[in-house]
Protein backbone atom coordinates (compact mmCIF):
# COMPACT_ATOMS: atom_id res chain seq x y z
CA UNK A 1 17.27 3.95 19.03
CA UNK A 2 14.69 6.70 18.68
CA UNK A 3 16.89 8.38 16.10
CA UNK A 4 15.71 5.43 14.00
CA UNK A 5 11.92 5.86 14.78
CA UNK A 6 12.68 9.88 13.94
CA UNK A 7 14.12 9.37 10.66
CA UNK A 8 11.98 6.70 9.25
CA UNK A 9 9.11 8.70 10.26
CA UNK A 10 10.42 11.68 8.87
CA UNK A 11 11.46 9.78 5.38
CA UNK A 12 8.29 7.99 5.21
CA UNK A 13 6.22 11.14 5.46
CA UNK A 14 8.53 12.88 2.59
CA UNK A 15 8.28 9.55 0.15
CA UNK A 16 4.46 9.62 0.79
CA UNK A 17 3.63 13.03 -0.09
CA UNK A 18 6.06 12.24 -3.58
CA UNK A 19 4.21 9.06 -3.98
CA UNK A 20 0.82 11.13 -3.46
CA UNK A 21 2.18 14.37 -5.89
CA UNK A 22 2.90 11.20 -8.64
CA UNK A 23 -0.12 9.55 -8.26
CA UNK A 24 -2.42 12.45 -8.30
CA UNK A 25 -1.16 13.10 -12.33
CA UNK A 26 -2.41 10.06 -12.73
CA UNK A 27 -5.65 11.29 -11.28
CA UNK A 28 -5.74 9.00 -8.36
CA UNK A 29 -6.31 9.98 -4.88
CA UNK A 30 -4.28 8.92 -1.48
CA UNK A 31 -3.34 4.74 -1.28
CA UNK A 32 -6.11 4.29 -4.31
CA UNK A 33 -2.73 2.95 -6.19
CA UNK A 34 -2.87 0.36 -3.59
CA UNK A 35 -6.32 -0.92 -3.96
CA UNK A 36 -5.54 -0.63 -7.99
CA UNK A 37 -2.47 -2.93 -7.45
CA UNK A 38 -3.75 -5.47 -5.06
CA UNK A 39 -6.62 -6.03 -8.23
CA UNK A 40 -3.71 -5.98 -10.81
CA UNK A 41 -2.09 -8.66 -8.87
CA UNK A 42 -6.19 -10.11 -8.18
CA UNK A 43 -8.65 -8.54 -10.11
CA UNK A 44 -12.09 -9.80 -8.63
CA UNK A 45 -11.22 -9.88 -5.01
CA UNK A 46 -14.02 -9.14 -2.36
CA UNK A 47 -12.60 -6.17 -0.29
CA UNK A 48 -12.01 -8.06 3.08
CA UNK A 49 -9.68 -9.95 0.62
CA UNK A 50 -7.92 -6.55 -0.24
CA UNK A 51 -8.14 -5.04 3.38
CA UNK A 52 -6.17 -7.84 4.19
CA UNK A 53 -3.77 -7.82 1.35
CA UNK A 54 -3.26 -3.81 2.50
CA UNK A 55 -3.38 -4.56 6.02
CA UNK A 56 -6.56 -2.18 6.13
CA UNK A 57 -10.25 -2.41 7.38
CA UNK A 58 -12.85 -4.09 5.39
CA UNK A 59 -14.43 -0.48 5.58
CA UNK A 60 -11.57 1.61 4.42
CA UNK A 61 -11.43 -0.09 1.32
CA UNK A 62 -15.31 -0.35 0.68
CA UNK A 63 -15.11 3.69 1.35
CA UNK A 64 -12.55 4.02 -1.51
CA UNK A 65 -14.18 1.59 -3.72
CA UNK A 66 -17.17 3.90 -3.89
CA UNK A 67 -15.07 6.83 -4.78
CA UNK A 68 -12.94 4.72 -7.52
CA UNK A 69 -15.90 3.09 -8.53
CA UNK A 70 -17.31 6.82 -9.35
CA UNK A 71 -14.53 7.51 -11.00
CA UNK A 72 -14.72 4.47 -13.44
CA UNK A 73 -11.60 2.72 -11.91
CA UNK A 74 -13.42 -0.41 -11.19
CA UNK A 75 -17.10 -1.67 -10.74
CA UNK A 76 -18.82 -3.77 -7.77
CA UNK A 77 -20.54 -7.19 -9.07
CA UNK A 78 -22.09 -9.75 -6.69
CA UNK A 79 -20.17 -13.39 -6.37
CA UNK A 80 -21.60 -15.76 -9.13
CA UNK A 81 -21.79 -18.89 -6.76
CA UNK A 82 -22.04 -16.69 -3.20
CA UNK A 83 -24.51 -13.69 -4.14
CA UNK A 84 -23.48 -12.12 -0.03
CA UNK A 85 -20.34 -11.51 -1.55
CA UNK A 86 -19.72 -8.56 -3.47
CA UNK A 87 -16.13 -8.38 -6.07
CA UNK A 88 -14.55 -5.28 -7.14
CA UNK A 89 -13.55 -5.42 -10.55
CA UNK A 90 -10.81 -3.27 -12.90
CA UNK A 91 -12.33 -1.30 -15.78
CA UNK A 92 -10.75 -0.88 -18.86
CA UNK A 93 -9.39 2.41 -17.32
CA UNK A 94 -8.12 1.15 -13.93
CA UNK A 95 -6.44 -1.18 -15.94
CA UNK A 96 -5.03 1.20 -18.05
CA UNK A 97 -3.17 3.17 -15.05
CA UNK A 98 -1.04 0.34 -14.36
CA UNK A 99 2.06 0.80 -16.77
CA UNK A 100 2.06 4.34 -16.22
CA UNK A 101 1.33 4.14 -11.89
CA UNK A 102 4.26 1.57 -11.83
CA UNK A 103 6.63 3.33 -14.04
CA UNK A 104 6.11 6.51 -11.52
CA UNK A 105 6.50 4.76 -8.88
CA UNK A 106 10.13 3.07 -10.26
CA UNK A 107 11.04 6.50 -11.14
CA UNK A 108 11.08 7.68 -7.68
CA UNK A 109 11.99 4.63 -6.27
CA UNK A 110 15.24 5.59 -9.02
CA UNK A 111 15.68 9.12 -7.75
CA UNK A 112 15.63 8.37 -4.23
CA UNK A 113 18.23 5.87 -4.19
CA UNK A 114 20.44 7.24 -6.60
CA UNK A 115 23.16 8.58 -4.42
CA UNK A 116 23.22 5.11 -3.15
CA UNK A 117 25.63 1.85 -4.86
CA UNK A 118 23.69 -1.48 -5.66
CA UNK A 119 25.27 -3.20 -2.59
CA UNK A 120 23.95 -0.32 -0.85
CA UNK A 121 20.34 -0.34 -2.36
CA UNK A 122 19.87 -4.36 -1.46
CA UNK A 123 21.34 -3.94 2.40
CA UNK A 124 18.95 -1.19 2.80
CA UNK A 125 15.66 -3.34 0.99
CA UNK A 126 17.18 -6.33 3.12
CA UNK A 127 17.31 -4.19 6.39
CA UNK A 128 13.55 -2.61 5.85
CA UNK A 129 12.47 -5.85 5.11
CA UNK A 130 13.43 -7.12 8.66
CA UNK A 131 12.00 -4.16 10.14
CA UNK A 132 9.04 -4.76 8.80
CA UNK A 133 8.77 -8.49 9.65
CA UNK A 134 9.09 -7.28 13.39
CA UNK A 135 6.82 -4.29 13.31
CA UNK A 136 4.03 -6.20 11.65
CA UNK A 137 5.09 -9.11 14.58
CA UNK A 138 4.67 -6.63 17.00
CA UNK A 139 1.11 -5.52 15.78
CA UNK A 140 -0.49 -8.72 16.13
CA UNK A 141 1.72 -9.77 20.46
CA UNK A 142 -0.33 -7.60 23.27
CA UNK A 143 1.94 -4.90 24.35
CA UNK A 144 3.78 -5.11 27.23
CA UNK A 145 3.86 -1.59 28.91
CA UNK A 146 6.10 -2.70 31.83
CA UNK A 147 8.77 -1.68 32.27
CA UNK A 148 11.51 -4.31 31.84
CA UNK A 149 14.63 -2.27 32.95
CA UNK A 150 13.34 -2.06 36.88
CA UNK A 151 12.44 -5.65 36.93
């Protein structure tokens, strides 16, 4: 099924640089509208706690921290009862982006399926959902690189 693998690739990579264009009017740089919704859904979370919510290194998120933290999206404060533990922390303005980052995001979820009937839209969100279960199974079995048609 490698037509599959082709075409998702292929779709993903178009839907992520229109996710990208729509996020950078909102002055936001690549996946920062991740880390801004994981604190929506958790504001004060350390960023191991977001990494895994993202499925991300620890690192990758401190790295864009510093850059949204720069920016005035959120702000670092140690852990009142744990002071090795750092929380990142919405400002007023990374707060601010999330009516506007979600409605740009349901726009083009909107234009992308529109050629597409209801019954349509919920087999396809039912069918990606499986694929995903499986793929992120996959990531955490060792791989087996024999090869299982000889044997």
């Amino acid at each position: 099924m490698a037509e599959f693998l082709d075409l998702h690739s292929r779709t993903s990579k178009v839907l992520r640089a229109l996710a990208d264009a729509a996020m950078r009017r909102h002055g936001l740089h690549v996946g920062q509208n991740y880390l801004l919704a994981a604190l929506w859904e958790r504001d004060g979370s350390t960023p191991g706690e977001v990494a895994a919510a993202l499925n991300v290194t620890t690192p990758t998120v401190v790295k864009m921290a510093d850059r949204m933290t720069t920016a005035g999206l959120l702000t670092r404060r140690r852990d009142d009862r744990d002071n090795r533990l750092v929380r990142l922390w919405l400002t007023d303005t990374g707060r601010a982006l999330q009516k506007p980052v979600e409605a740009e995001r349901r726009l083009i979820e909107e234009k992308v399926t529109a050629d597409l009937t209801e019954t349509e839209r919920e087999s396809l969100l039912n069918a990606l959902t499986k694929v995903h279960r499986a793929a992120s199974e996959l990531l955490r079995e060792p791989i087996d690189h024999g090869d299982s048609a000889t044997t």
